[in-house]
Protein backbone atom coordinates (compact mmCIF):
# COMPACT_ATOMS: atom_id res chain seq x y z
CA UNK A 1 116.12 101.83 77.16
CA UNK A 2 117.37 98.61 77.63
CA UNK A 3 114.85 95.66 78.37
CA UNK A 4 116.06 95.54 82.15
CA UNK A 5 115.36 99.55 82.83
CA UNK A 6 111.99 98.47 81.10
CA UNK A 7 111.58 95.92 83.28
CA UNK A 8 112.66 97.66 86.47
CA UNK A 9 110.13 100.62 85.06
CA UNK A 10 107.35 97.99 84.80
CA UNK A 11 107.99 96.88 88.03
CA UNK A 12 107.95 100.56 89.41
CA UNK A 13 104.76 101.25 88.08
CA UNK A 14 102.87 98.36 89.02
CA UNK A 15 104.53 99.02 92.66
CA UNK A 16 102.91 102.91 92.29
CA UNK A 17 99.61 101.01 91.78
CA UNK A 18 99.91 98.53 94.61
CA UNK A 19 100.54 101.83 96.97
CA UNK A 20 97.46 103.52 94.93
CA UNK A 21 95.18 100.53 95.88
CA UNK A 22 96.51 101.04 99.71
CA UNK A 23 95.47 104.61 99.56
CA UNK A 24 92.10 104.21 98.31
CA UNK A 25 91.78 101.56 100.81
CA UNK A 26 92.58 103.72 103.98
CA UNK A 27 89.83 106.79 102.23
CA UNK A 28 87.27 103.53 101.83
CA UNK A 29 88.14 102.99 105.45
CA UNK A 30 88.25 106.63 106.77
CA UNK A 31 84.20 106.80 104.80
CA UNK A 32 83.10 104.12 106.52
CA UNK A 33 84.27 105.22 110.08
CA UNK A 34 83.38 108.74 109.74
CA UNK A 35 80.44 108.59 106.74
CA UNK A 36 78.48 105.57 107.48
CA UNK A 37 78.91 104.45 111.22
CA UNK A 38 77.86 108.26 112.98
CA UNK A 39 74.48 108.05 111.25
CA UNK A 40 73.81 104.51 112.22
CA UNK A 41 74.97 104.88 115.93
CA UNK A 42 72.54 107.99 116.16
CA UNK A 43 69.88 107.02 114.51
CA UNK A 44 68.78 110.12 113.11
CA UNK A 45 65.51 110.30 110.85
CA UNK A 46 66.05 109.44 107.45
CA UNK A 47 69.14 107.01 108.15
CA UNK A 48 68.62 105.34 104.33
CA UNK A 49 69.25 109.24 103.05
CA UNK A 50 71.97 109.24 105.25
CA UNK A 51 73.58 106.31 104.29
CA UNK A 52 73.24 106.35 100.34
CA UNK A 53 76.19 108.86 99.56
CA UNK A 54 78.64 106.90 102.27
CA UNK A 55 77.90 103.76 100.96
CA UNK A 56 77.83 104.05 96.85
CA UNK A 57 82.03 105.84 98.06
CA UNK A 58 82.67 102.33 99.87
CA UNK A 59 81.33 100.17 97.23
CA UNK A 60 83.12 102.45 94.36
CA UNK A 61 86.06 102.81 96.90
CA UNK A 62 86.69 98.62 97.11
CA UNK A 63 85.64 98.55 93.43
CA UNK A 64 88.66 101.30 92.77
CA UNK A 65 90.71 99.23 95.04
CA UNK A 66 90.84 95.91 93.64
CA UNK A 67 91.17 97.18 90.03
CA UNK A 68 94.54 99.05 91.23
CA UNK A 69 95.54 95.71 92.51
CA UNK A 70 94.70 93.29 89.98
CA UNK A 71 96.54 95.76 87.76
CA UNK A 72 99.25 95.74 89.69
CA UNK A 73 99.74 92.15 90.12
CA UNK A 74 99.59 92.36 86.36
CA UNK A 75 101.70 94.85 85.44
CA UNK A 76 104.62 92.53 87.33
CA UNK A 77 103.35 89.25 84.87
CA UNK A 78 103.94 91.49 81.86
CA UNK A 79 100.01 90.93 80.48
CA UNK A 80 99.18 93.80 78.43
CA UNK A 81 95.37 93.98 79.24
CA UNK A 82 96.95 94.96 82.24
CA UNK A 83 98.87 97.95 80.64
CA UNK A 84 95.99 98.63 78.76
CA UNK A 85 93.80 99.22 82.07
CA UNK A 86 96.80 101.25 83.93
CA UNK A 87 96.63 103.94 80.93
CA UNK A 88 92.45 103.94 81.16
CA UNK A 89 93.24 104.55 84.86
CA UNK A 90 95.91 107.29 84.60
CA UNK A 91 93.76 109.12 82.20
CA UNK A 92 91.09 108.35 84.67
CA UNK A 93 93.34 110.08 87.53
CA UNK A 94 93.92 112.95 85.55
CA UNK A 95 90.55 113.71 84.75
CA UNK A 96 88.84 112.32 88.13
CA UNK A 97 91.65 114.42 89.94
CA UNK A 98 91.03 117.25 88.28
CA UNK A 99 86.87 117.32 89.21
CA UNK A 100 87.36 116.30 92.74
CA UNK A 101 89.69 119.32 93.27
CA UNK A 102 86.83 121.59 91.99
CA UNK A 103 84.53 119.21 93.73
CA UNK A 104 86.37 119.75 97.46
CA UNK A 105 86.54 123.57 96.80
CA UNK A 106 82.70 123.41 95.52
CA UNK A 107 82.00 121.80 98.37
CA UNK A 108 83.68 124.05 100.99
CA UNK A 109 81.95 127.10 99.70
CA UNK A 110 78.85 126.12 98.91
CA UNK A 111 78.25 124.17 101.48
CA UNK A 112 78.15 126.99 104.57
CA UNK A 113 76.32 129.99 104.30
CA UNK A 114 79.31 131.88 105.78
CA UNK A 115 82.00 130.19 104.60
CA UNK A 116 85.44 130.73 106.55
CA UNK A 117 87.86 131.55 103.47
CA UNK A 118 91.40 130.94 104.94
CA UNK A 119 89.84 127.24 105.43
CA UNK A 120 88.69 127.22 101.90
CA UNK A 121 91.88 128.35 100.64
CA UNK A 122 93.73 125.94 103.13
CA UNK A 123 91.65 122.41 101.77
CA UNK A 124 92.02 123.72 98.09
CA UNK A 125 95.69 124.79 97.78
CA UNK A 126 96.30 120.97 99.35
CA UNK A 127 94.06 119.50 97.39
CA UNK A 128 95.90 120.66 94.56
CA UNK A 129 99.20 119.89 95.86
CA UNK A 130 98.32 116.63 96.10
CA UNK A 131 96.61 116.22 92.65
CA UNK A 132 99.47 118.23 91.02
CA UNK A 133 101.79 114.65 92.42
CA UNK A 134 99.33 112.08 91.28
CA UNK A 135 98.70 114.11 87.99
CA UNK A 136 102.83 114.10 87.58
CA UNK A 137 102.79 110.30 88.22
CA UNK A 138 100.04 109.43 85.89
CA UNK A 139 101.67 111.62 83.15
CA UNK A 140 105.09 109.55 83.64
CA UNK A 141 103.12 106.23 83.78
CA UNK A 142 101.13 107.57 80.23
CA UNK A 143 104.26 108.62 78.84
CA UNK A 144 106.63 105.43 79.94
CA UNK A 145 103.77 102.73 78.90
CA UNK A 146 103.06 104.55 75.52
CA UNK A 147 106.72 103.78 75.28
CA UNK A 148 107.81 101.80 72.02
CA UNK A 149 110.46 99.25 73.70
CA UNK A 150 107.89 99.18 76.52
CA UNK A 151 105.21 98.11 73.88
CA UNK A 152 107.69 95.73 72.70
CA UNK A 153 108.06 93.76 75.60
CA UNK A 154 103.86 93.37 76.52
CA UNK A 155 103.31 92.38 73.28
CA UNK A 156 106.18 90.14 72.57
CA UNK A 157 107.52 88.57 75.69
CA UNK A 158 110.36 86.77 73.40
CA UNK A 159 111.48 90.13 72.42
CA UNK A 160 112.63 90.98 75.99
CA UNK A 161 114.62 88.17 76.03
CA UNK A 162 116.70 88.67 73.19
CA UNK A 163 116.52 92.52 73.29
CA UNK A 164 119.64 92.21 75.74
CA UNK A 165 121.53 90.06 73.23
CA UNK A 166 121.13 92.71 70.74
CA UNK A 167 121.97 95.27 72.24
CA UNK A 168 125.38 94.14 73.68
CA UNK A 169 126.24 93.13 69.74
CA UNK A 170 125.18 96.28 68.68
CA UNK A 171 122.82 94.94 66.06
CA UNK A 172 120.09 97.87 66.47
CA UNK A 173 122.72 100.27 64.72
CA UNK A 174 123.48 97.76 62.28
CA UNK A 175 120.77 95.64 60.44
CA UNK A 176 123.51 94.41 57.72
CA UNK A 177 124.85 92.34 60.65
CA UNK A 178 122.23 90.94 61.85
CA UNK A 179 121.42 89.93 57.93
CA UNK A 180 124.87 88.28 57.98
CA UNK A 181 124.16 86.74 61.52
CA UNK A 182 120.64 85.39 60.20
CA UNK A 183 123.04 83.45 57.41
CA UNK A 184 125.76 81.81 59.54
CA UNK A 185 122.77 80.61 61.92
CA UNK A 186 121.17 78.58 58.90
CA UNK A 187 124.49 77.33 57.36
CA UNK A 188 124.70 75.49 60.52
């Protein structure tokens, strides 16, 4: 990898976070419109019972939100705290993904007494279609910021600068050189 695919992969991620934050956004939006607003416009007895479920999800939903931003926003300024937090959230993914698909499929047939199995099998095979895409992303995003070069550049932003000089001299594949180089710099 060279430090401008890093880069460019950086930037890629912390763009997959940004649309992460957007999407968590529109579900925060889609529980308060159809969670928390039928209840209140009805007025049904026990409207606090009602109301706690809908909204802990918007207050965890915003909560969710804003971290995939600010991660996002940091992932772009190279801070590692922020690379640090993306991997604690795509482990979270893969592990949070993986309840709420037995959660939604809990949920369907548990929750009738005469459950209608082709709906069941409908919500659960695209529930796991779309965890099986986030899990895939979150892998890659494991996988690509566990990288060593991409290590390299959070931790040393000096590095990525002269990572591009190196590499067109060729001076990974040859450290006598860059003893040699090291030598003519200081005779100067």
């Amino acid at each position: 990898m060279t430090s401008r695919s890093v880069r460019d992969g950086v930037f890629l991620v912390g763009g997959f976070h940004y649309f992460m934050a957007g999407v968590i956004l529109l579900g925060t939006a889609g529980l308060f419109v159809f969670s928390l607003l039928p209840p209140m416009q009805n007025g049904t007895v026990g409207l606090t019972q009602n109301l706690f479920l809908p909204f802990t999800g918007i207050i965890l939903g915003l909560i969710l939100c804003g971290m995939y931003a600010i991660v996002g926003a940091g992932l772009i300024r190279l801070k590692n705290s922020s690379r640090m937090t993306a991997i604690f959230l795509s482990g979270l993914g893969l592990m949070g993904g993986f309840i709420a698909v037995l959660g939604t499929v809990g949920a369907s047939v548990f929750g009738n007494p005469n459950p209608n199995w082709l709906t069941i099998t409908l919500i659960g095979a695209g529930t796991i279609c779309f965890y099986a895409i986030v899990a895939l992303m979150d892998i890659f995003i494991l996988f690509f910021l566990f990288n060593k070069r991409v290590r390299e550049v959070f931790y040393a932003e000096e590095w990525a600068t002269n990572i591009a000089e190196q590499d067109a001299l060729g001076l990974e594949e040859n450290p006598q050189l860059m003893v040699g180089l090291e030598t003519d710099e200081s005779e100067e």
